[in-house]
PDB file of N, CA and C in Angstrom:
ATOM      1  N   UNK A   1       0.840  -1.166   0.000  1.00  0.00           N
ATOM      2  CA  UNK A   1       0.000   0.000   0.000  1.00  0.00           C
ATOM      3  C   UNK A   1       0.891   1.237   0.000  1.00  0.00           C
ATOM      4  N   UNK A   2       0.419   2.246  -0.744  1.00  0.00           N
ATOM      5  CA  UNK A   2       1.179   3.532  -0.871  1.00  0.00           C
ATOM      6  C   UNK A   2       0.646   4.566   0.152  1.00  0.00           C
ATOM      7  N   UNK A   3       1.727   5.161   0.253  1.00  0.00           N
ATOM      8  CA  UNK A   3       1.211   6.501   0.718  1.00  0.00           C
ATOM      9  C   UNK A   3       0.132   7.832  -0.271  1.00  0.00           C
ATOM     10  N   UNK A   4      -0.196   8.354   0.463  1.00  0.00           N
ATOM     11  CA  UNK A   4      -1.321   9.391  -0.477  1.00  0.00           C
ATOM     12  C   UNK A   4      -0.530  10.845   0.033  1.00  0.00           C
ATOM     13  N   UNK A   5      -0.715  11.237  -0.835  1.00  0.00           N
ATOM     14  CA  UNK A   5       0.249  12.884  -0.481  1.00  0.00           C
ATOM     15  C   UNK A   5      -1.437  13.784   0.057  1.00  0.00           C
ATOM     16  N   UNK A   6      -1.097  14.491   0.958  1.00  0.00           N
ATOM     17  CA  UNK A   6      -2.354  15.324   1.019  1.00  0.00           C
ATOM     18  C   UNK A   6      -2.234  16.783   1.314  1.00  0.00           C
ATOM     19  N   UNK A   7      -2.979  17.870   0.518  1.00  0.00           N
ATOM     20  CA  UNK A   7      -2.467  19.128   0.274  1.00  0.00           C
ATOM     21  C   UNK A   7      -3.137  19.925   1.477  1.00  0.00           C
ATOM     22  N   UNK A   8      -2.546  19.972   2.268  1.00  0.00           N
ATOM     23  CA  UNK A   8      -3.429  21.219   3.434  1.00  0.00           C
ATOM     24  C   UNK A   8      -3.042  22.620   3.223  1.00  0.00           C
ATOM     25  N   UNK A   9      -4.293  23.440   3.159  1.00  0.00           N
ATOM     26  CA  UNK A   9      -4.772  24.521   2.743  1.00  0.00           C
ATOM     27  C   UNK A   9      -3.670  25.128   1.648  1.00  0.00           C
ATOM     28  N   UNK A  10      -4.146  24.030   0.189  1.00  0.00           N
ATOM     29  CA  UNK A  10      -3.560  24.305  -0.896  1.00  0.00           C
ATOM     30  C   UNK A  10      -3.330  25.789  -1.574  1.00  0.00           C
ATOM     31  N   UNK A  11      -4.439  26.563  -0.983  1.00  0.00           N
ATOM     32  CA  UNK A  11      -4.300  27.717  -1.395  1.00  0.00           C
ATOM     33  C   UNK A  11      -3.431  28.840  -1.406  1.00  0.00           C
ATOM     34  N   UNK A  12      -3.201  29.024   0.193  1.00  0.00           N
ATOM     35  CA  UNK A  12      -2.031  29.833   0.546  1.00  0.00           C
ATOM     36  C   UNK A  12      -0.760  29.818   0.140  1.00  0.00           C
ATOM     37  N   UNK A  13      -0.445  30.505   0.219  1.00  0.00           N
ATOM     38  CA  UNK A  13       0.897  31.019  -0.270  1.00  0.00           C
ATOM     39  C   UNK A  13       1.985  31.646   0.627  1.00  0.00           C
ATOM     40  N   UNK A  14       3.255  31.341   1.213  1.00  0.00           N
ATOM     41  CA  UNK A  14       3.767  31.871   2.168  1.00  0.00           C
ATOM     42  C   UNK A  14       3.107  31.529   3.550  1.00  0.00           C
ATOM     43  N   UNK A  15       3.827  31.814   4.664  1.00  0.00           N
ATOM     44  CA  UNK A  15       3.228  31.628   5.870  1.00  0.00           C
ATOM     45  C   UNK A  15       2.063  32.546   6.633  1.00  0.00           C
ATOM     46  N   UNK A  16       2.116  33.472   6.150  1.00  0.00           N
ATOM     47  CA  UNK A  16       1.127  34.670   6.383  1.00  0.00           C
ATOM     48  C   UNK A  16       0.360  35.667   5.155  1.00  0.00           C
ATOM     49  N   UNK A  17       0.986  34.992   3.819  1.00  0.00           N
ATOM     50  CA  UNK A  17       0.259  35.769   2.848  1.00  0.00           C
ATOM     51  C   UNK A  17      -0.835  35.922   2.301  1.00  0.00           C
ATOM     52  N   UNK A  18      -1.607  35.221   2.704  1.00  0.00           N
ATOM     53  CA  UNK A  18      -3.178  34.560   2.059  1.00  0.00           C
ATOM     54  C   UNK A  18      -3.369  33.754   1.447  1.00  0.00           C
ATOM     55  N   UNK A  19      -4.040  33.741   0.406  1.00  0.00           N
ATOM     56  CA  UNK A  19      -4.512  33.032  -0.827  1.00  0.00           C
ATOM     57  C   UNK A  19      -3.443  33.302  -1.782  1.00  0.00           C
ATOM     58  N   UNK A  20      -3.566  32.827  -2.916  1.00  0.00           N
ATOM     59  CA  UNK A  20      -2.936  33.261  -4.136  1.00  0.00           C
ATOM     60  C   UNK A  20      -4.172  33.455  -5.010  1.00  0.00           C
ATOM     61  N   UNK A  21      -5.499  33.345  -4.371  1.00  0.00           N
ATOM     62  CA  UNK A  21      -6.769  33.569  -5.504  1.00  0.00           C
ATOM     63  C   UNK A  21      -7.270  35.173  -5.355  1.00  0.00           C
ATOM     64  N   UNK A  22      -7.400  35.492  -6.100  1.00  0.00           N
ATOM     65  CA  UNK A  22      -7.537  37.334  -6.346  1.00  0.00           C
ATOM     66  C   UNK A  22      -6.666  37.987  -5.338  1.00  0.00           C
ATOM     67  N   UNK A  23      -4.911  37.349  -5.650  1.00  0.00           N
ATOM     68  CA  UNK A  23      -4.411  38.653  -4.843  1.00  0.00           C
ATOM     69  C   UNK A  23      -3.644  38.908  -6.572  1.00  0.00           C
ATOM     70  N   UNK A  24      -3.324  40.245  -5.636  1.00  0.00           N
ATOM     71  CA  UNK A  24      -2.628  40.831  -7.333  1.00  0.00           C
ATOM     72  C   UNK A  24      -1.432  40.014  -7.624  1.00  0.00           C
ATOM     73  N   UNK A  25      -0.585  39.429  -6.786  1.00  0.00           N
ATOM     74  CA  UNK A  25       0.898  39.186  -6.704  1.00  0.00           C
ATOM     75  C   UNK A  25       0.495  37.671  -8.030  1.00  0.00           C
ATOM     76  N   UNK A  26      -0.793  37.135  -8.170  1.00  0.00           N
ATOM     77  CA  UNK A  26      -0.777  35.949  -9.660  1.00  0.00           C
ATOM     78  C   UNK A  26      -1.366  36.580 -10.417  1.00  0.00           C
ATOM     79  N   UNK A  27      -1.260  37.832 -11.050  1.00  0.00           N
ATOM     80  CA  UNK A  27      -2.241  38.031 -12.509  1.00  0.00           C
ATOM     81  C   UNK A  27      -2.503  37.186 -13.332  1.00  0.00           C
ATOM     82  N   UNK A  28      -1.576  36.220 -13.986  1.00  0.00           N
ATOM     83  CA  UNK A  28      -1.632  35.501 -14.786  1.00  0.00           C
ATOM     84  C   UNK A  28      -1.971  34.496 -14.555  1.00  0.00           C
ATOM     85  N   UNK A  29      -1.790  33.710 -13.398  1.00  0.00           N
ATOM     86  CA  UNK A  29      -2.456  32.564 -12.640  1.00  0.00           C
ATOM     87  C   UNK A  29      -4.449  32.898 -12.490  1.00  0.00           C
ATOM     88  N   UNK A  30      -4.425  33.963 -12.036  1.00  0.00           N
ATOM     89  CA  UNK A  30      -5.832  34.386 -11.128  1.00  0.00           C
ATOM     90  C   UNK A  30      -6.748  34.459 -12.620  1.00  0.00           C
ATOM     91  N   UNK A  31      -6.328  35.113 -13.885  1.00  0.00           N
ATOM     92  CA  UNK A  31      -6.573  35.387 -15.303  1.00  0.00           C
ATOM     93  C   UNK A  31      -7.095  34.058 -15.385  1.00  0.00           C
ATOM     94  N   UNK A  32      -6.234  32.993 -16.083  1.00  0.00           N
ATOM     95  CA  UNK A  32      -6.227  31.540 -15.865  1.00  0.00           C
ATOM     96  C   UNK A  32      -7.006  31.298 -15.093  1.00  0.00           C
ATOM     97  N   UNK A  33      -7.550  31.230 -14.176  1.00  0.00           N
ATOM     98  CA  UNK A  33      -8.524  30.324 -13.695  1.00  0.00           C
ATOM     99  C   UNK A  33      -9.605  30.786 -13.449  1.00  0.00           C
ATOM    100  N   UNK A  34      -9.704  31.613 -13.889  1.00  0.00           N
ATOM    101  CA  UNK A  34     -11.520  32.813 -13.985  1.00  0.00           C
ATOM    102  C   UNK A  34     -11.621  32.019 -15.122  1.00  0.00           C
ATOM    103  N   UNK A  35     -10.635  32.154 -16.539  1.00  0.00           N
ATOM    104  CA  UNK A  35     -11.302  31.689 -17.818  1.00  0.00           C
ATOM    105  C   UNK A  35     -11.775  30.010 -17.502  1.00  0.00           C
ATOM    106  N   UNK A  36     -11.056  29.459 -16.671  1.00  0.00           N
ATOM    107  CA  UNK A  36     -11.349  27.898 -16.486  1.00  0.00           C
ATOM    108  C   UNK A  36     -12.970  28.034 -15.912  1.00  0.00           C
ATOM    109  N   UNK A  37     -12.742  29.007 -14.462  1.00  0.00           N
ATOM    110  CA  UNK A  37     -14.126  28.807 -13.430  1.00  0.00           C
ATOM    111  C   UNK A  37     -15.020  29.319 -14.813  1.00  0.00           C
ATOM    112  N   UNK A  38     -15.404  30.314 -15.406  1.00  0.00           N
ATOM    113  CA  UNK A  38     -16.317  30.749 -16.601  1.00  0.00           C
ATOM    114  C   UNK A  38     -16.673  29.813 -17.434  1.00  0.00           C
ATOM    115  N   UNK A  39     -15.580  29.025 -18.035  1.00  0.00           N
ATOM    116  CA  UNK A  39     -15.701  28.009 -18.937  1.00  0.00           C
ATOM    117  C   UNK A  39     -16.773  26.754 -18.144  1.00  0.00           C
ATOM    118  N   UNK A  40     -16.783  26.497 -17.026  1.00  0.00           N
ATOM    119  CA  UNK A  40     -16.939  25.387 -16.018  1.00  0.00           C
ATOM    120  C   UNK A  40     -17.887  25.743 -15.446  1.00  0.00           C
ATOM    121  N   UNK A  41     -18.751  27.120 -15.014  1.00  0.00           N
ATOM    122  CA  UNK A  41     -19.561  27.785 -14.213  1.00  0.00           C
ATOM    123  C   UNK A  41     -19.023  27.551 -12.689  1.00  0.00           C
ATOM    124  N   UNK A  42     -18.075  27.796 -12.756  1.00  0.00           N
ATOM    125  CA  UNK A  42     -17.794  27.260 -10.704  1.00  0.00           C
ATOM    126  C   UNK A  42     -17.036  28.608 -10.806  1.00  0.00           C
ATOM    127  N   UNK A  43     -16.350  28.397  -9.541  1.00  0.00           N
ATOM    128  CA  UNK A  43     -15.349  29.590  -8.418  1.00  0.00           C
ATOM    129  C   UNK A  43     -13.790  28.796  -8.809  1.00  0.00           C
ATOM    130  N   UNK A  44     -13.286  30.335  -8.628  1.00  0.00           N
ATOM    131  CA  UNK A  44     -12.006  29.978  -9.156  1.00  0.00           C
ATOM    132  C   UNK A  44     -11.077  28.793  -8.220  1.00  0.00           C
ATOM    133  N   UNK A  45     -12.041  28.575  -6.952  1.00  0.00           N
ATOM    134  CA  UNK A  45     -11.585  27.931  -5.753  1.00  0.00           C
ATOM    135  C   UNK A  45     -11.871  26.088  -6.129  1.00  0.00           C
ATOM    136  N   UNK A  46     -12.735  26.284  -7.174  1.00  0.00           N
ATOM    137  CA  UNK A  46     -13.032  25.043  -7.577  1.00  0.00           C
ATOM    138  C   UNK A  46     -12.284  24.437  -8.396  1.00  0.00           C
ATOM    139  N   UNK A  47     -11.932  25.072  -9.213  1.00  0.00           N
ATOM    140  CA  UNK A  47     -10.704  24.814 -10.166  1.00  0.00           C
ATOM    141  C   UNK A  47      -9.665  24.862  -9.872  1.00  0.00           C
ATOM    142  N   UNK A  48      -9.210  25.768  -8.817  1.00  0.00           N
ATOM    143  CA  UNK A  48      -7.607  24.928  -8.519  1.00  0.00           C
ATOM    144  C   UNK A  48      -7.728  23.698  -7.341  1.00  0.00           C
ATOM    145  N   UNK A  49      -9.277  23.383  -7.007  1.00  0.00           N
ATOM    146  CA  UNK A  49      -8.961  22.151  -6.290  1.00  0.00           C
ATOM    147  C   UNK A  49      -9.416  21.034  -7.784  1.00  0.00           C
ATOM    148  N   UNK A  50      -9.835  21.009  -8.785  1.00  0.00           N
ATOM    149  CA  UNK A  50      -9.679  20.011 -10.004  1.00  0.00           C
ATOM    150  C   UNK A  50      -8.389  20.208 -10.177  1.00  0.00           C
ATOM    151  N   UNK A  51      -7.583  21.117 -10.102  1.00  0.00           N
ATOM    152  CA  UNK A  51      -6.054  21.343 -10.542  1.00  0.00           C
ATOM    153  C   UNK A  51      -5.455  19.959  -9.775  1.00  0.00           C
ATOM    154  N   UNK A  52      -5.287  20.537  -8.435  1.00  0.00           N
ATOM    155  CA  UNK A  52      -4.763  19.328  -7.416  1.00  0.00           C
ATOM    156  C   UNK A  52      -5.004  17.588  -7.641  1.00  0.00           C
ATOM    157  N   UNK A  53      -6.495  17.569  -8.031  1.00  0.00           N
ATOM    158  CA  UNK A  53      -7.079  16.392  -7.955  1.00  0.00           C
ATOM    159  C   UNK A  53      -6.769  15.869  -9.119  1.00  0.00           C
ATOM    160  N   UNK A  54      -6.444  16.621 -10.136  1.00  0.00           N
ATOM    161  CA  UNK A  54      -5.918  16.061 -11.368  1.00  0.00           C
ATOM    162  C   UNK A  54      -4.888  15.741 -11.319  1.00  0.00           C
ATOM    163  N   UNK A  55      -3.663  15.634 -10.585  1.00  0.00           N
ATOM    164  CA  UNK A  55      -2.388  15.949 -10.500  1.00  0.00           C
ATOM    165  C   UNK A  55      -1.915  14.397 -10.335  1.00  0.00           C
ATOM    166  N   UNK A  56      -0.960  14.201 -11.131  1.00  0.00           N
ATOM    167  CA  UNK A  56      -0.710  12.450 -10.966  1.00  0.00           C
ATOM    168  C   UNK A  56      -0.411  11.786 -10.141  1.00  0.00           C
ATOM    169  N   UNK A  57       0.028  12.463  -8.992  1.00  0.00           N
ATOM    170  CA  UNK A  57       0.509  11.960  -7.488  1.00  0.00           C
ATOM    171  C   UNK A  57      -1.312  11.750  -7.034  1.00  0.00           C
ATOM    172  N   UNK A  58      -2.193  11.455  -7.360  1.00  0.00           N
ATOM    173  CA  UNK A  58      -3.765  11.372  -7.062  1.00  0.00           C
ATOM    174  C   UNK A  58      -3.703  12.125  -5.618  1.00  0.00           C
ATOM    175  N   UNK A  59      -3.075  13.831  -5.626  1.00  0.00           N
ATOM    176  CA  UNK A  59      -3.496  14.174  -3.981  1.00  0.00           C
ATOM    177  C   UNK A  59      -4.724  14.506  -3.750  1.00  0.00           C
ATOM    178  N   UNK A  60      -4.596  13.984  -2.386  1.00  0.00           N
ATOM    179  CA  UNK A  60      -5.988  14.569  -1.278  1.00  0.00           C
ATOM    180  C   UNK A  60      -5.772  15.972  -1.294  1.00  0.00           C
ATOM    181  N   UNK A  61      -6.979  16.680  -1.130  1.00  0.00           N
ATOM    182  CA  UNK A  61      -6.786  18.070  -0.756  1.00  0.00           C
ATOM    183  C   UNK A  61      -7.940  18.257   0.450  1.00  0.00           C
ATOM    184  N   UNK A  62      -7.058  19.152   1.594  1.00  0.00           N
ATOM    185  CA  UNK A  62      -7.729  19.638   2.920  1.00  0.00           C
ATOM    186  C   UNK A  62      -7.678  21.114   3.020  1.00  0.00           C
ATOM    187  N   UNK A  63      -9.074  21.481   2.278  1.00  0.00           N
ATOM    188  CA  UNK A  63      -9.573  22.831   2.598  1.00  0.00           C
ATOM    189  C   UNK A  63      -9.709  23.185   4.260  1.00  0.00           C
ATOM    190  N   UNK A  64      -8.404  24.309   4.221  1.00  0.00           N
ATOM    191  CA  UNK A  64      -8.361  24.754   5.521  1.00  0.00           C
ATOM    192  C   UNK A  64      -9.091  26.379   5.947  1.00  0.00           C
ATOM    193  N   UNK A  65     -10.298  25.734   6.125  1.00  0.00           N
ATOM    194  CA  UNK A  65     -11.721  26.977   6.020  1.00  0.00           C
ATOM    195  C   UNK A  65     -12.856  26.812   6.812  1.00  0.00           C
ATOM    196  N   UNK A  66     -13.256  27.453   8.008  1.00  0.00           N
ATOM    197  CA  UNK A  66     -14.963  27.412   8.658  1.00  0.00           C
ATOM    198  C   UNK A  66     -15.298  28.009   7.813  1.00  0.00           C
ATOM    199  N   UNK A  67     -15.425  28.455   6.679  1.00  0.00           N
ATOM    200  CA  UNK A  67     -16.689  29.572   5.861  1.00  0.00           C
ATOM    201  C   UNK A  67     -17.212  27.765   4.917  1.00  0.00           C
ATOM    202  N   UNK A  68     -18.748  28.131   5.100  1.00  0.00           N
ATOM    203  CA  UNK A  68     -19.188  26.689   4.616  1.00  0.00           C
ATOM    204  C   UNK A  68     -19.153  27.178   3.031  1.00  0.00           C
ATOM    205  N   UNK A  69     -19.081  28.682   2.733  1.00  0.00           N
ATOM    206  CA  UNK A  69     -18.882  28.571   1.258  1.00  0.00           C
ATOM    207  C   UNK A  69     -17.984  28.289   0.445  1.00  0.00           C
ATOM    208  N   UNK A  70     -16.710  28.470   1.268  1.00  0.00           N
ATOM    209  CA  UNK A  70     -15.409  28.203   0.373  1.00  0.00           C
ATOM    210  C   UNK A  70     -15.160  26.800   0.418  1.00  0.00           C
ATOM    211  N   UNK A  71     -16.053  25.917   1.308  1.00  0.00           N
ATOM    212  CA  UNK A  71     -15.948  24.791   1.454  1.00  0.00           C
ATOM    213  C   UNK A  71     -16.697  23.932   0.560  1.00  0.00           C
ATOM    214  N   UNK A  72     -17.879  24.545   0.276  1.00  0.00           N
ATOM    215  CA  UNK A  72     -18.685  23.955  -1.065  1.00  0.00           C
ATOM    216  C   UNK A  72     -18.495  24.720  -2.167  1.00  0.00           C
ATOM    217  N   UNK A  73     -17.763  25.694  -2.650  1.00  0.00           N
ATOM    218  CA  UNK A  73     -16.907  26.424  -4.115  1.00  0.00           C
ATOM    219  C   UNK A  73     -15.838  25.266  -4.093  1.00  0.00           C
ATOM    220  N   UNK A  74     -15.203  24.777  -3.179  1.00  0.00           N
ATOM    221  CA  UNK A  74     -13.571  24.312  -3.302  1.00  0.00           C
ATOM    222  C   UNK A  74     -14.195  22.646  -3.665  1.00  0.00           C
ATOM    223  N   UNK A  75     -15.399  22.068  -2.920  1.00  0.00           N
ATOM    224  CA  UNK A  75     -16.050  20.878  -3.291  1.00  0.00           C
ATOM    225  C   UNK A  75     -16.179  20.247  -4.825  1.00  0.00           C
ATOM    226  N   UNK A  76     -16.953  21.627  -4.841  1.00  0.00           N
ATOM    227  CA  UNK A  76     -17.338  21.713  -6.548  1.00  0.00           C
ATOM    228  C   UNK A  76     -16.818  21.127  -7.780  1.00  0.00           C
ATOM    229  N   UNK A  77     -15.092  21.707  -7.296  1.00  0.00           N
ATOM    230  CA  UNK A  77     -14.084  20.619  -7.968  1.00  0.00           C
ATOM    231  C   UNK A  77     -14.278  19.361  -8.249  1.00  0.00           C
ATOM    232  N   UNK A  78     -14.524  19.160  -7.479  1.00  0.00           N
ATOM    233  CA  UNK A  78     -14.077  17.074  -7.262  1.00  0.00           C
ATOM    234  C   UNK A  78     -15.171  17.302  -9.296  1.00  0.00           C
ATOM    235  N   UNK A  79     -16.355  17.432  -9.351  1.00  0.00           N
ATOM    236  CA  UNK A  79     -16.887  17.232 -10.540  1.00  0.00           C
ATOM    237  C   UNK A  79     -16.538  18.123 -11.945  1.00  0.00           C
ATOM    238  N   UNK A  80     -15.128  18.694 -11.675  1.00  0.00           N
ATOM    239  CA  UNK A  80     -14.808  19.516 -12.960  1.00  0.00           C
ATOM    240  C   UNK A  80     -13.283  18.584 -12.862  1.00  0.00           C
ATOM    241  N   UNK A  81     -13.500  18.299 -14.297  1.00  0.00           N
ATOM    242  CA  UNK A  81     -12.467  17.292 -15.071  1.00  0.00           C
ATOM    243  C   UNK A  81     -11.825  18.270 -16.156  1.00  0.00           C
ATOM    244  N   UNK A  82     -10.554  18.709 -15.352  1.00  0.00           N
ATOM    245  CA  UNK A  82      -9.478  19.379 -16.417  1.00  0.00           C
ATOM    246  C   UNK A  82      -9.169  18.685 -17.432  1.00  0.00           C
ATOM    247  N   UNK A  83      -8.645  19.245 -18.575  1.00  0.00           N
ATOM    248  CA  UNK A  83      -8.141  18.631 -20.215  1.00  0.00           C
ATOM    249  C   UNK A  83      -6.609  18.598 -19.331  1.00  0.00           C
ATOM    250  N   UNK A  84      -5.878  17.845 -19.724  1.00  0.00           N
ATOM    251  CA  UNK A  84      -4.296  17.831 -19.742  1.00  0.00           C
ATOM    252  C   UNK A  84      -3.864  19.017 -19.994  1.00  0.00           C
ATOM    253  N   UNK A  85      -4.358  19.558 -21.149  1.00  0.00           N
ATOM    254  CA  UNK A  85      -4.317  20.834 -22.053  1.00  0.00           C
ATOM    255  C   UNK A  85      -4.602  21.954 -20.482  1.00  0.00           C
ATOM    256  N   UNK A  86      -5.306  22.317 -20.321  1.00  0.00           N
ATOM    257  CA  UNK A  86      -6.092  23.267 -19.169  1.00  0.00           C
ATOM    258  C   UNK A  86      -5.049  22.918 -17.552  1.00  0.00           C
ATOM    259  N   UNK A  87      -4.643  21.670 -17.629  1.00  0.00           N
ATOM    260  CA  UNK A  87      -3.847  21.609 -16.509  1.00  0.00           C
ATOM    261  C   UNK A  87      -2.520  22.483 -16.708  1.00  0.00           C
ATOM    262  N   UNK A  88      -1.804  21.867 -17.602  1.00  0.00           N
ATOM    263  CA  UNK A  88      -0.553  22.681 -17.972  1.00  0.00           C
ATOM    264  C   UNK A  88      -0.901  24.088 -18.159  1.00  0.00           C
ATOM    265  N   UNK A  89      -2.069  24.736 -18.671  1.00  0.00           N
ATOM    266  CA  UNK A  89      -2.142  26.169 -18.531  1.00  0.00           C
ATOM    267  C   UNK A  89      -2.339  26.421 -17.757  1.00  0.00           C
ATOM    268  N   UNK A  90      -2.782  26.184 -16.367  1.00  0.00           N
ATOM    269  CA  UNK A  90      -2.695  26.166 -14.985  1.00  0.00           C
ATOM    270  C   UNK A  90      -1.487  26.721 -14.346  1.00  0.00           C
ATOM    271  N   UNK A  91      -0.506  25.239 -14.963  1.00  0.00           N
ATOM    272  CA  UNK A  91       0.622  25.639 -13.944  1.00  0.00           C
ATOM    273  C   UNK A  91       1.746  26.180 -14.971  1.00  0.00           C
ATOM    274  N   UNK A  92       1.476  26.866 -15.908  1.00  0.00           N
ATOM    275  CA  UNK A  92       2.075  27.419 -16.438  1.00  0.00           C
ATOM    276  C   UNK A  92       1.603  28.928 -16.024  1.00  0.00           C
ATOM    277  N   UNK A  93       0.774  29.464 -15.739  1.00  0.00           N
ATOM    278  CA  UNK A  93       0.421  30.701 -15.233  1.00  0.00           C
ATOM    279  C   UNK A  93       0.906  31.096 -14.053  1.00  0.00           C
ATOM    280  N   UNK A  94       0.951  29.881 -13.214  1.00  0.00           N
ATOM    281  CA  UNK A  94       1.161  30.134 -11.906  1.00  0.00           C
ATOM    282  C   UNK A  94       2.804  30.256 -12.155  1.00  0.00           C
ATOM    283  N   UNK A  95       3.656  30.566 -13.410  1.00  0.00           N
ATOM    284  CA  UNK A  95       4.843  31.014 -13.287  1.00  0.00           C
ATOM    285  C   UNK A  95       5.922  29.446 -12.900  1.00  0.00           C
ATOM    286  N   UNK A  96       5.427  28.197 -12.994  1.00  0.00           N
ATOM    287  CA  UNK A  96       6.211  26.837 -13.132  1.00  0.00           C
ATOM    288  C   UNK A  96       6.921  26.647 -14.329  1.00  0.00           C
ATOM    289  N   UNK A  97       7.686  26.123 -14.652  1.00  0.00           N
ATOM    290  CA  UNK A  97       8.716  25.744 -15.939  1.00  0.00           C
ATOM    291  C   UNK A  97       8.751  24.143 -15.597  1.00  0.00           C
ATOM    292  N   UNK A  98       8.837  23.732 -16.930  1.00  0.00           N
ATOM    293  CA  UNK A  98       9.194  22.321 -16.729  1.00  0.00           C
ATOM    294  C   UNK A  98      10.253  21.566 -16.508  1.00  0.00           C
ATOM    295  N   UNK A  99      10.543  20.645 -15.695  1.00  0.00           N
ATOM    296  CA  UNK A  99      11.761  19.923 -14.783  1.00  0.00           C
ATOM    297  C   UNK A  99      12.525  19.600 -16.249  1.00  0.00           C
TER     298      UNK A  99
END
């Protein structure tokens, strides 16, 4: 049996910086995943948890949130199925290069 990698509060960024979802510091990331959430009708919170869940290491993700909304926006995910295509523009926004 394997281990499962699991992402706690995937969102943040830094130890005290917030989110990385509508702060200015990802234009190009935050851009990117409005056109995904639009394309998809969800929150941009939903799509970077399909981001995660798509990700080949199959991680868990642990929304670290009492607001029951960011908890059912970030849910939402589990039923939006990224293209391969849409993943890599993902993490190509978010400023990643390939290994």
């Amino acid at each position: 049996m394997g281990t499962t990698i699991q992402a706690w509060s995937p969102f943040q960024y830094g130890m005290f910086e917030g989110t990385f979802i509508g702060s200015d510091k990802f234009p190009e990331l935050n851009k990117k995943l409005q056109e995904l959430a639009d394309k998809y009708g969800v929150s941009k919170n939903a799509i970077a948890t399909a981001w995660i869940l798509r990700h080949p290491a199959e991680i868990q993700v642990i929304i670290g949130t009492m607001n029951p909304d960011h908890i059912k926006d970030s849910a939402a995910g589990s039923d939006v199925e990224l293209t391969k295509q849409e993943w890599y523009d993902v993490y190509f926004a978010a400023g990643n290069d390939l290994p």
